[in-house]
N, C-alpha and C. Protein backbone atom coordinates (compact mmCIF):
# COMPACT_ATOMS: atom_id res chain seq x y z
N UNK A 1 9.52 18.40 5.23
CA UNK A 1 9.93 17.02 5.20
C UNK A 1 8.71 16.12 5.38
N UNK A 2 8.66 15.29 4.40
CA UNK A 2 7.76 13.66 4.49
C UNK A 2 8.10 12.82 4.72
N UNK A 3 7.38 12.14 5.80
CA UNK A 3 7.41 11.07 6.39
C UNK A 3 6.46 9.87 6.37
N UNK A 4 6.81 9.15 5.86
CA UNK A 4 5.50 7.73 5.90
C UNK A 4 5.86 6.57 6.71
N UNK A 5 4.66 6.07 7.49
CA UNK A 5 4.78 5.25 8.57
C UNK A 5 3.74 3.73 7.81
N UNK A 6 4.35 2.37 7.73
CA UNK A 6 3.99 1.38 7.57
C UNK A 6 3.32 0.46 8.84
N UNK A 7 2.29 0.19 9.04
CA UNK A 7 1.55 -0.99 9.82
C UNK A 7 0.71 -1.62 9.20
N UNK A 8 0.73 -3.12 9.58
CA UNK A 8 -0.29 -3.86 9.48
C UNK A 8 0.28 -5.18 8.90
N UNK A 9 1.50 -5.47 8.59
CA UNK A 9 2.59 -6.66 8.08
C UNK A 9 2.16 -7.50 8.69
N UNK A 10 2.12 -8.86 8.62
CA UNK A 10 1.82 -9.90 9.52
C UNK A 10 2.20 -11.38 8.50
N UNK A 11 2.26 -12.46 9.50
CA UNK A 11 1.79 -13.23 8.84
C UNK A 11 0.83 -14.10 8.72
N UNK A 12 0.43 -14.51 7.71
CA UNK A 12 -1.13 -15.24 7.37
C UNK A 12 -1.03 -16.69 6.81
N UNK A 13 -2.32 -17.03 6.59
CA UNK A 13 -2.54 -18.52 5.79
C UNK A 13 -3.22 -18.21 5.02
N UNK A 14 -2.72 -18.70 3.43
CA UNK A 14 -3.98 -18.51 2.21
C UNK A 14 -5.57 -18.59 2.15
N UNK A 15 -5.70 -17.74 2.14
CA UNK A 15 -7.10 -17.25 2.40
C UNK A 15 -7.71 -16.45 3.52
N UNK A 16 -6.62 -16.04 4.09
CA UNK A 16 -6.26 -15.29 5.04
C UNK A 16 -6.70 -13.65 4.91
N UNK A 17 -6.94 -12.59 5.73
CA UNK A 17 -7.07 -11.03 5.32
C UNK A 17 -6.12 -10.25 6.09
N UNK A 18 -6.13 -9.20 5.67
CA UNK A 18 -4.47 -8.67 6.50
C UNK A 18 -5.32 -7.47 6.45
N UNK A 19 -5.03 -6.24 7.30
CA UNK A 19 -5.63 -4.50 6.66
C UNK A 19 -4.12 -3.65 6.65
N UNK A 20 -3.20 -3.14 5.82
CA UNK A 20 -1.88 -2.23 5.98
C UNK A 20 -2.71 -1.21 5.73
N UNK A 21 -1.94 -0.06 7.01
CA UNK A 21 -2.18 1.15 7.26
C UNK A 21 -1.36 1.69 6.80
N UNK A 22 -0.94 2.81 6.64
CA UNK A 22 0.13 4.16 6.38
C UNK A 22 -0.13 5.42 6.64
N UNK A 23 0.43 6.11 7.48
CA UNK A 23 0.32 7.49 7.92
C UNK A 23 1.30 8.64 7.29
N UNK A 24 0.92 9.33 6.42
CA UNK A 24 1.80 10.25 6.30
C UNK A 24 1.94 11.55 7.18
N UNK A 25 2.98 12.59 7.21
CA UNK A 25 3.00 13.74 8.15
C UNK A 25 4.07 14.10 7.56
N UNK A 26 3.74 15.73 7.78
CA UNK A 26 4.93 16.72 6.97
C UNK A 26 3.74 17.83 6.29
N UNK A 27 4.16 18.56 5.74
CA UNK A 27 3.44 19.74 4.60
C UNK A 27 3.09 18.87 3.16
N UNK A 28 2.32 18.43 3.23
CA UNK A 28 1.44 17.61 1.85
C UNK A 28 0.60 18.10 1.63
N UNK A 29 0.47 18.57 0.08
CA UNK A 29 -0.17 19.25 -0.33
C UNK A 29 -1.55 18.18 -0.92
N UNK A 30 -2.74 19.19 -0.80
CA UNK A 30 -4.08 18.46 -0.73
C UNK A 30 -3.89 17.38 -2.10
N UNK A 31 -3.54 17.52 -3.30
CA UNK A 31 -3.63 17.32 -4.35
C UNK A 31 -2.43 16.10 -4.51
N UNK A 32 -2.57 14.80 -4.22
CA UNK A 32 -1.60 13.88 -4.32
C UNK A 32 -1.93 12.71 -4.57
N UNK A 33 -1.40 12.06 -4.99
CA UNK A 33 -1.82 10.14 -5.12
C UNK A 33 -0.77 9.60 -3.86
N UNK A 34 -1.56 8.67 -3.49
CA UNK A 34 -1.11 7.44 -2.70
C UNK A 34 -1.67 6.14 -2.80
N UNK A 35 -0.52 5.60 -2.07
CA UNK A 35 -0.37 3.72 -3.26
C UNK A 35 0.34 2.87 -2.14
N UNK A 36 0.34 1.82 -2.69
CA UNK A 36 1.20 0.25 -2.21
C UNK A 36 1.60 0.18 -2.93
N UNK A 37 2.82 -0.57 -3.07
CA UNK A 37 3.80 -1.29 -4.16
C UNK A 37 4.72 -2.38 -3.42
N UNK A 38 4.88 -3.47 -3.99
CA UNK A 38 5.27 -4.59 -3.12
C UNK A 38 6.58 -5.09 -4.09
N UNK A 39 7.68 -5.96 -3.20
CA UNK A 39 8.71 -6.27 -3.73
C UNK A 39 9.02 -7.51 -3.11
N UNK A 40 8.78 -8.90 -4.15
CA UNK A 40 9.23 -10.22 -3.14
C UNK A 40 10.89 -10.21 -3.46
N UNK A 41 11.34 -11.11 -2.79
CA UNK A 41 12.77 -11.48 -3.09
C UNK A 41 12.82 -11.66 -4.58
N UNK A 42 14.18 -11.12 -5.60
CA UNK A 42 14.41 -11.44 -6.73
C UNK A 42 13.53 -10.68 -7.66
N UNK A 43 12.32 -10.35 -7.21
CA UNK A 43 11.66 -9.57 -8.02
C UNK A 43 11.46 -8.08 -8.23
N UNK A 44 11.05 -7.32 -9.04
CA UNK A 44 11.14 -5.84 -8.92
C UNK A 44 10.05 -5.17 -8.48
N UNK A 45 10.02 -4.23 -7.22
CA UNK A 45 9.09 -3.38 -6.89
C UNK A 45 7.83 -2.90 -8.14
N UNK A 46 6.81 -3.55 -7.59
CA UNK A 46 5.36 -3.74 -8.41
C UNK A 46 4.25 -2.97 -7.71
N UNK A 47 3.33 -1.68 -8.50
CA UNK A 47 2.07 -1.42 -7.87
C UNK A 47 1.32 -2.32 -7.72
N UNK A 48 0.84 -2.07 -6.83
CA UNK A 48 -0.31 -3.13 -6.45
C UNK A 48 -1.94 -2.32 -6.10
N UNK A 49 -1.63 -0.67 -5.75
CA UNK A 49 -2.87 -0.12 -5.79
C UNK A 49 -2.66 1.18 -5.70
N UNK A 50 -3.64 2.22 -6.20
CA UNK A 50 -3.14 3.50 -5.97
C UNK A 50 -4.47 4.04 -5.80
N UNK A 51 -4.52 5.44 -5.46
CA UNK A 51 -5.72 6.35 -4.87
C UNK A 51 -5.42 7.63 -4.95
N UNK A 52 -6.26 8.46 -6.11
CA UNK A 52 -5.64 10.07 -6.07
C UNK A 52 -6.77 10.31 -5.28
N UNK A 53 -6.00 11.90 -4.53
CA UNK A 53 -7.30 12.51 -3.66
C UNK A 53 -8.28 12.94 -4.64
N UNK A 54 -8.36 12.77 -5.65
CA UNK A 54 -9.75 12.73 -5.84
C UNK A 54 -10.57 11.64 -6.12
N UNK A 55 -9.97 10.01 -6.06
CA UNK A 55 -10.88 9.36 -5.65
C UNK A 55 -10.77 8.08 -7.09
N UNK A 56 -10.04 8.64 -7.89
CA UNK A 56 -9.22 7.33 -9.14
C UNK A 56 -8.41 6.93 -8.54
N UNK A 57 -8.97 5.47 -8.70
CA UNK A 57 -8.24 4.13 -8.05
C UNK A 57 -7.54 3.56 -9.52
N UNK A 58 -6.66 2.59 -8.89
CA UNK A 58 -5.48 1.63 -10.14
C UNK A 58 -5.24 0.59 -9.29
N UNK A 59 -5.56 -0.83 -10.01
CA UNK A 59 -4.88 -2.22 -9.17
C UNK A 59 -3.94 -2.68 -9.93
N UNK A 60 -3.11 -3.23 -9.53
CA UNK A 60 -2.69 -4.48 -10.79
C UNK A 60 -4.13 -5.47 -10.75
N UNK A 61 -3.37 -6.18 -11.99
CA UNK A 61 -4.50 -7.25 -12.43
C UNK A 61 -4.87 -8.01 -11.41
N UNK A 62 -3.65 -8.48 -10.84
CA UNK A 62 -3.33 -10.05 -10.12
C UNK A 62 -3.98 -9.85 -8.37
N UNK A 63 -4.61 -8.11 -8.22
CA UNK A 63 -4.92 -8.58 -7.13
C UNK A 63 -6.57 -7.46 -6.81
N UNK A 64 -6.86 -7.10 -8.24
CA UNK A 64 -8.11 -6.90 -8.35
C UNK A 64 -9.32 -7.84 -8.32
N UNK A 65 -10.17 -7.38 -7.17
CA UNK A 65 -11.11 -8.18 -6.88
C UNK A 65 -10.84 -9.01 -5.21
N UNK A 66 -9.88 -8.35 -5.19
CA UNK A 66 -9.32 -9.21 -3.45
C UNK A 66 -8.60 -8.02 -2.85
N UNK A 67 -8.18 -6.88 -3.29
CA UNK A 67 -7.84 -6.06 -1.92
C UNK A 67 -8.56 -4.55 -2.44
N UNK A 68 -8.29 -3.63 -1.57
CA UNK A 68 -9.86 -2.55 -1.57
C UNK A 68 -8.53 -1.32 -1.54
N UNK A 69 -8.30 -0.55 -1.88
CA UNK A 69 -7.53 0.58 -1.61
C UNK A 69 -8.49 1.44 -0.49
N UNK A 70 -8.09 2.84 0.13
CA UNK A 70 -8.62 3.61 0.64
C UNK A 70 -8.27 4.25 1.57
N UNK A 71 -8.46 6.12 1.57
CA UNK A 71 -7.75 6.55 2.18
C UNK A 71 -8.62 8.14 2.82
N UNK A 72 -8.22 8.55 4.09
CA UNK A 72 -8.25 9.72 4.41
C UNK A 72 -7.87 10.63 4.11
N UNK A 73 -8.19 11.97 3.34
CA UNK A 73 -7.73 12.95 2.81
C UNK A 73 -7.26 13.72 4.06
N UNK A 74 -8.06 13.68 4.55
CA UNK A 74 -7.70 15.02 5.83
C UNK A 74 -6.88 14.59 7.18
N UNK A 75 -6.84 13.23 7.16
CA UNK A 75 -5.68 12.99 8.05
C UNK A 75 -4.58 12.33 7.79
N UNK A 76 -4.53 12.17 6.00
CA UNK A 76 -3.05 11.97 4.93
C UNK A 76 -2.90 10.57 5.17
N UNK A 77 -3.84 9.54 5.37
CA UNK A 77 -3.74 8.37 5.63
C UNK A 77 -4.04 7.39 4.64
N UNK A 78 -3.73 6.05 4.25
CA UNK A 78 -4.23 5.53 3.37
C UNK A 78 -4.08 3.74 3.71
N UNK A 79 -4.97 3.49 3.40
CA UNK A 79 -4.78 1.52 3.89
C UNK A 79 -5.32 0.63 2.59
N UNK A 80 -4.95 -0.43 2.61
CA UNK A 80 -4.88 -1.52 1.92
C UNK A 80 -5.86 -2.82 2.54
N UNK A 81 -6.92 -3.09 2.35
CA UNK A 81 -7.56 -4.04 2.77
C UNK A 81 -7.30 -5.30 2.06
N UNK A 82 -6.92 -6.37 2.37
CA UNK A 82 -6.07 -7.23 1.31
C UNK A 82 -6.95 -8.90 1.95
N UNK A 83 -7.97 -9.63 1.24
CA UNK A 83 -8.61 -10.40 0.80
C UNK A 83 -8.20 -11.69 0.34
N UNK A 84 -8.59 -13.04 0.98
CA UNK A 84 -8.44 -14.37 0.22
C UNK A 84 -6.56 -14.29 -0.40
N UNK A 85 -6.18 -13.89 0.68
CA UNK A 85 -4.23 -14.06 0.11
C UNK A 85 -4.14 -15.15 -0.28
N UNK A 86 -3.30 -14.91 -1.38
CA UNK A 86 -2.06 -16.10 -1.83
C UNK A 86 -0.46 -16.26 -1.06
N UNK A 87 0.29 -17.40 -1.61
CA UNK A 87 1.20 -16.88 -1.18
C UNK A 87 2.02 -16.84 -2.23
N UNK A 88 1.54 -16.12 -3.58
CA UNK A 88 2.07 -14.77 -4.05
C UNK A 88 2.23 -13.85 -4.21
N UNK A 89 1.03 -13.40 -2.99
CA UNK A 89 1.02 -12.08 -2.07
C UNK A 89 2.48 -11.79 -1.49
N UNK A 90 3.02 -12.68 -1.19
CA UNK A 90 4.11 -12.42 -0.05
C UNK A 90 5.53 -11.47 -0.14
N UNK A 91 5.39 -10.48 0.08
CA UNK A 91 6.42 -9.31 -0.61
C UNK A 91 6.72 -8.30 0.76
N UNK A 92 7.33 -7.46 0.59
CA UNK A 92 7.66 -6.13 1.71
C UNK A 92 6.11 -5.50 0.59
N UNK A 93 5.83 -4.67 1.80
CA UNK A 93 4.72 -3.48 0.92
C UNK A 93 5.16 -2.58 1.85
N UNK A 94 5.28 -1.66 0.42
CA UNK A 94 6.02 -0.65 0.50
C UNK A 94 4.54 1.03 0.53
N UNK A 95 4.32 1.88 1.27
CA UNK A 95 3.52 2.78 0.90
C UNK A 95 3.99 3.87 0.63
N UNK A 96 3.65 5.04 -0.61
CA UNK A 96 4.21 5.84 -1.58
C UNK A 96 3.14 7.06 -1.59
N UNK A 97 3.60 8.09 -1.50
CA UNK A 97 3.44 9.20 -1.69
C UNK A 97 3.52 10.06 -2.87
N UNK A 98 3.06 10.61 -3.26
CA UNK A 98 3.23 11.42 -5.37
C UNK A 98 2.78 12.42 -4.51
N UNK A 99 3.69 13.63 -4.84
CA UNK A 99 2.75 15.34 -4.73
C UNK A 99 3.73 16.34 -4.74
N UNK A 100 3.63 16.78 -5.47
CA UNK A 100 4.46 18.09 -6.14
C UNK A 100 5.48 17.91 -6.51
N UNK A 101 5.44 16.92 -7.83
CA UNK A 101 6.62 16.42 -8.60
C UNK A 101 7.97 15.54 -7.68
N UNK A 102 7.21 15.40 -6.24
CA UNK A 102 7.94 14.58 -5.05
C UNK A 102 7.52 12.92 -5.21
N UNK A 103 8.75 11.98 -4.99
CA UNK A 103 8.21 10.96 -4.91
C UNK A 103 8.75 10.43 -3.35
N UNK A 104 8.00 9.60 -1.99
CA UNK A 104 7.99 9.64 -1.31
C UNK A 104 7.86 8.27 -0.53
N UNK A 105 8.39 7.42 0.10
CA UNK A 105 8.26 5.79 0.28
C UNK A 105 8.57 5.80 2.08
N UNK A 106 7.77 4.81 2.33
CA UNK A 106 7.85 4.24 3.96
C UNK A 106 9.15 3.24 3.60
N UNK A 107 9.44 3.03 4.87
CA UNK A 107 10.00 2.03 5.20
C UNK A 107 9.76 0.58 4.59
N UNK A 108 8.42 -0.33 4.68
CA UNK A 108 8.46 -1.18 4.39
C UNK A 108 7.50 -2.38 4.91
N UNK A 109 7.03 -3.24 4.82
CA UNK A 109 6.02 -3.72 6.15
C UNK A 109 6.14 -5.30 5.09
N UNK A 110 6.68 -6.55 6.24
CA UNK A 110 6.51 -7.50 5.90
C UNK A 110 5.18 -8.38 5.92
N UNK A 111 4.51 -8.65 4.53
CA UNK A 111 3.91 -9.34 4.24
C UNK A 111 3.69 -11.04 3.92
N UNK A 112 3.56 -12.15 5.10
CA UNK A 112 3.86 -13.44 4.60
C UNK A 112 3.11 -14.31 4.17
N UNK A 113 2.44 -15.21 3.49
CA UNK A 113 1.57 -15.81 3.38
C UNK A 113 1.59 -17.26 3.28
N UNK A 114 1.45 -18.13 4.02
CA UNK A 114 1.88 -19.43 4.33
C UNK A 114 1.21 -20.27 5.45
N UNK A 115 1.11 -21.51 4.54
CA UNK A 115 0.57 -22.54 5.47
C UNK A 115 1.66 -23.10 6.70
């Protein structure tokens, strides 16, 4: 069984930096991608960054150049360094797990961004 743990939600002011953590635990196999994906109200769950253990990264467009993916292989961890927010940043971020044809999601971590 997999388990993923969300920290680092907060809320901010545009132009603001946030860092979301995620811990995974369980039998995960070395060979996996892990990611963010965010969902505001009304809208549909969107990547926003991904990281295979071997080290290929993926942003969306809209937030390349302002948040940093990156992650621990050996202690199944992965964080989101997130840069100069908007507040069209403002979504649940969600952190995701891929590995052995498994797909795998935290809970959820509120993201706000507002003056």
């Amino acid at each position: 069984q997999v388990q993923l743990v969300e920290s680092g939600g907060d809320l901010v002011q545009p132009g603001g930096s946030l860092r979301l953590s995620c811990a995974a635990s369980g039998s995960i196999f070395s060979i996996n991608i892990m990611g963010w994906y965010r969902q505001a109200p009304g809208n549909q769950r969107e990547l926003v960054a991904a990281l295979t253990s071997g080290g290929a990264t993926n942003y969306a467009d809209s937030v390349k150049g302002r948040f940093t993916i990156s992650r621990d292989n050996a202690k199944n961890t992965v964080a989101l360094q997130m840069n100069s927010l908007k507040p069209e940043d403002t979504a649940v971020y969600y952190c995701n797990l891929r590995v052995l044809s498994r797909s795998y999601w935290g809970q959820g971590t509120q993201v706000t961004v507002s003056s």
